[in-house]
Protein backbone atom coordinates (compact mmCIF):
# COMPACT_ATOMS: atom_id res chain seq x y z
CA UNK A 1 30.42 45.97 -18.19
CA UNK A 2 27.40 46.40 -15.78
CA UNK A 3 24.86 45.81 -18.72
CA UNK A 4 26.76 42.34 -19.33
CA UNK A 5 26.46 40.83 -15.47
CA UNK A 6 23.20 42.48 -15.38
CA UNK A 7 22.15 40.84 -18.69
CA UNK A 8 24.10 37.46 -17.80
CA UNK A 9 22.46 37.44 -14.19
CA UNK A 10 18.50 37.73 -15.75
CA UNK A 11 19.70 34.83 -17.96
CA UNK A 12 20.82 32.50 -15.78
CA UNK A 13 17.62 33.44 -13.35
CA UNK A 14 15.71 32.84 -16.16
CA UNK A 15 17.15 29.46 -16.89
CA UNK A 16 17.15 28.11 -13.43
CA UNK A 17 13.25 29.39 -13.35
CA UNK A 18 12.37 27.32 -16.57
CA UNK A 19 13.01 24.09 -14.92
CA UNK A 20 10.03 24.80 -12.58
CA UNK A 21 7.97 25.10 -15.40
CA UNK A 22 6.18 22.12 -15.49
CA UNK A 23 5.79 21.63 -11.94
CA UNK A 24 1.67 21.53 -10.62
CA UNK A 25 0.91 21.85 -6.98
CA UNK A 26 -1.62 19.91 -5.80
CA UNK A 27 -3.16 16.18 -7.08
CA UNK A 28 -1.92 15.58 -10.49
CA UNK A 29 -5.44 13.93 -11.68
CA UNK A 30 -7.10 17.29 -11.53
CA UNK A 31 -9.28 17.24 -8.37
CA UNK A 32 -9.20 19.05 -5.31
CA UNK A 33 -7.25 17.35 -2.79
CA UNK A 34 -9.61 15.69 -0.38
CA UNK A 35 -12.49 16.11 -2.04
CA UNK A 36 -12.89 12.33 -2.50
CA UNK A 37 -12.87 9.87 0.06
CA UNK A 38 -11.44 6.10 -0.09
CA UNK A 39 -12.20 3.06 2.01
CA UNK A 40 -9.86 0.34 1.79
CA UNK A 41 -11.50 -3.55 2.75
CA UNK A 42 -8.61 -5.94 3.92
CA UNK A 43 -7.11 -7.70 1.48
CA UNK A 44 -7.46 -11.00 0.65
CA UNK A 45 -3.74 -13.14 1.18
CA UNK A 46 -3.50 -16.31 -1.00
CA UNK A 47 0.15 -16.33 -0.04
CA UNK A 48 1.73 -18.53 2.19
CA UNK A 49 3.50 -15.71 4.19
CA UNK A 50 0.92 -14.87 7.67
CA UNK A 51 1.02 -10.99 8.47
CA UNK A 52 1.33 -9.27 5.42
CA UNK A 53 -2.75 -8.06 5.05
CA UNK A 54 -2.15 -6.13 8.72
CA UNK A 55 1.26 -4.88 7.70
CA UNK A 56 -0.14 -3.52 4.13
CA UNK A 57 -3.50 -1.91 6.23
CA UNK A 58 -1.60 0.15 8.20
CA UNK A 59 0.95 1.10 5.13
CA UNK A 60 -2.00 1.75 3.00
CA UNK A 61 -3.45 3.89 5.71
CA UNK A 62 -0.59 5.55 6.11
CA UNK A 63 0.10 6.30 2.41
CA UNK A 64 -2.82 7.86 1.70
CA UNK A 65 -2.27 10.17 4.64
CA UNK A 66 0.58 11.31 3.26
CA UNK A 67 -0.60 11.90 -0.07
CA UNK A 68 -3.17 14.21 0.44
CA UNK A 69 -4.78 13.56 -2.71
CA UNK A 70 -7.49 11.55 -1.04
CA UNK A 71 -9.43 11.52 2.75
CA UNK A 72 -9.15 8.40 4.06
CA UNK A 73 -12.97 6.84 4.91
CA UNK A 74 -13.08 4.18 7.70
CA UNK A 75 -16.88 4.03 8.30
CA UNK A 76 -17.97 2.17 5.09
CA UNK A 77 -18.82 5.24 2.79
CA UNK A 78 -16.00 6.22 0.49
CA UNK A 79 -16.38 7.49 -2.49
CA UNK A 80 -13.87 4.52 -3.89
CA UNK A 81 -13.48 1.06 -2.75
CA UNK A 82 -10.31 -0.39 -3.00
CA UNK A 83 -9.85 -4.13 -3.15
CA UNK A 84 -7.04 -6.81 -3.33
CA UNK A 85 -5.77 -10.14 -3.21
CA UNK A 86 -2.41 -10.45 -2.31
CA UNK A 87 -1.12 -12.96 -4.90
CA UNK A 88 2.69 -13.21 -4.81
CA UNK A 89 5.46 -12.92 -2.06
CA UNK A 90 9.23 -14.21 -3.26
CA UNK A 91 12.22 -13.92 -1.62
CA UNK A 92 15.28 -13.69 -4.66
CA UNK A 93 19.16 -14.29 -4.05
CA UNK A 94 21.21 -11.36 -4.83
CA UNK A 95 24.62 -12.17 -2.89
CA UNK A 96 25.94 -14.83 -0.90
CA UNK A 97 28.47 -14.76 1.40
CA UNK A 98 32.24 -14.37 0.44
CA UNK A 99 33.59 -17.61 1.08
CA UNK A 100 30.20 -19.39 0.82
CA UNK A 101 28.53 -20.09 -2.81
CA UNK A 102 25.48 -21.55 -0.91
CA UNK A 103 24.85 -19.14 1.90
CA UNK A 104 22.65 -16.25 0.66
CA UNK A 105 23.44 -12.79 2.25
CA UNK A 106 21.36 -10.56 0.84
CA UNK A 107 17.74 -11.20 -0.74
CA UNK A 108 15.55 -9.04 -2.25
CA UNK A 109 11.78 -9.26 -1.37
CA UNK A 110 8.72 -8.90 -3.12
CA UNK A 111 4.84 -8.84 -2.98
CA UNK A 112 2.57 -8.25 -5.35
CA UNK A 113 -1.35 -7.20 -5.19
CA UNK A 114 -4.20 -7.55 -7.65
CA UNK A 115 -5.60 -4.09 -7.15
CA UNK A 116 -9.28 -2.91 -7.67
CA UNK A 117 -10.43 0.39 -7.17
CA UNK A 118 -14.41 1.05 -7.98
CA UNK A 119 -15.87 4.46 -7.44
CA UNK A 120 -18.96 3.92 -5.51
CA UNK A 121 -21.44 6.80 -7.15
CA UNK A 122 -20.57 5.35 -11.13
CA UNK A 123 -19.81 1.75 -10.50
CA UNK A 124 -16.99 2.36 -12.94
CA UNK A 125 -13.68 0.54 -12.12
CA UNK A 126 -10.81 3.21 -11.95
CA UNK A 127 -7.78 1.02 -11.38
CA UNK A 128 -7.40 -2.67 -12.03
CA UNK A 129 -4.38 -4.05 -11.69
CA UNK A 130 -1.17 -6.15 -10.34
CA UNK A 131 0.92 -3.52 -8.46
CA UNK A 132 4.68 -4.45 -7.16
CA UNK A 133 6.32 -3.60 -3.90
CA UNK A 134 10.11 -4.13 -3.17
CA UNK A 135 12.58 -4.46 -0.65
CA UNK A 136 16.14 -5.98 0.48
CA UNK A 137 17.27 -7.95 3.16
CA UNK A 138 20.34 -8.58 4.58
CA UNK A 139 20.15 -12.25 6.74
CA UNK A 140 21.18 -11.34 9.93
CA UNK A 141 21.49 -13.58 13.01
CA UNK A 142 18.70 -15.96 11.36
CA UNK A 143 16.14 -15.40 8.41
CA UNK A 144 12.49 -15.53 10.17
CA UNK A 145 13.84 -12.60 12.17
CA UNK A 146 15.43 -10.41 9.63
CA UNK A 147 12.69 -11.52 7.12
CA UNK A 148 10.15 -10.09 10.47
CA UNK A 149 11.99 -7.05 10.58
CA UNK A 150 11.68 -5.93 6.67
CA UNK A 151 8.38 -6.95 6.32
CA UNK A 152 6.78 -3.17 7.53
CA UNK A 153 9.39 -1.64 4.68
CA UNK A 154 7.76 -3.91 2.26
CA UNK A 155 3.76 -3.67 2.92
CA UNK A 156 5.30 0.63 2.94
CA UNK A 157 6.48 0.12 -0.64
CA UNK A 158 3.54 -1.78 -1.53
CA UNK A 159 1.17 0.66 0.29
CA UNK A 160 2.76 3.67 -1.47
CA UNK A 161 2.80 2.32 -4.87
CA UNK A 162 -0.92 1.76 -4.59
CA UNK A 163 -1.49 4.71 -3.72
CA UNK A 164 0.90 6.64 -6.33
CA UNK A 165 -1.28 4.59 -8.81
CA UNK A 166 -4.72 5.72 -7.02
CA UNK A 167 -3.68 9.64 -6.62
CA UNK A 168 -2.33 9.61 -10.58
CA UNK A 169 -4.71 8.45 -12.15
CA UNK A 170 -6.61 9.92 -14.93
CA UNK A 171 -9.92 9.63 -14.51
């Protein structure tokens, strides 16, 4: 009976260990984490919405702190150059209010970024493309304020999609 648990016991430690199998520590696009540098130029906002280039700096900034994958260069000298143009911002319906077809409650907000990422030393363009950050809103006591309010959670979800998109890469 001993041999059984015993045997059962190495089994089930053995399955729960085979889910970790394909886990990698470290940067997934096979450098060493901070070997490379990135400088971010402010981003260019052909939207109609004022704040969102400082709100996305500071996320960006932020992001790539967190990540690890990357140092973050802010004298001029990266090793990439990441560029944008901020070319959409929508607000969307998703509910109105119970007893009110044409009063929106909730909205879900959205701005999206032309991305360019160049490495400096190659010239070679590593990432080129419209990235997508999300958010909701719930209208509270009026809409400039609430809209005010979710506007850092939305250049955050921008900033760390970006960055997801820089860090795994495959270049």
């Amino acid at each position: 009976m001993l041999r059984f648990y015993t045997a059962l016991s190495l089994g089930v430690a053995a399955w729960l260990l085979s889910g970790c199998a394909g886990y990698k520590l470290g940067p997934t696009n096979g450098e060493a984490a901070g070997a490379r540098s990135v400088e971010f130029r402010p981003f260019f906002n052909q939207t109609q919405e004022p704040r969102l280039v400082q709100a996305l700096s500071g996320a960006l900034r932020r992001s790539l702190q967190r990540d690890g994958t990357y140092s973050l260069n802010t004298h001029g000298d990266g090793d990439l150059l990441v560029t944008g143009i901020l070319t959409r911002y929508s607000r969307d319906a998703l509910s109105f209010q119970p007893r009110d077809i044409l009063t929106m409650r909730d909205f879900r907000l959205t701005l999206t970024a032309k991305v360019t990422a160049v490495d400096r030393r190659s010239g070679r363009t590593l990432l080129d493309r419209e990235i997508t950050g999300r958010t909701t809103l719930r209208i509270g006591a009026d809409q400039a304020s609430s809209e005010r309010q979710a506007l850092p959670l939305l250049a955050e979800d921008l900033g760390r999609n970006i960055i997801s998109s820089l860090s795994e890469g495959t270049w």
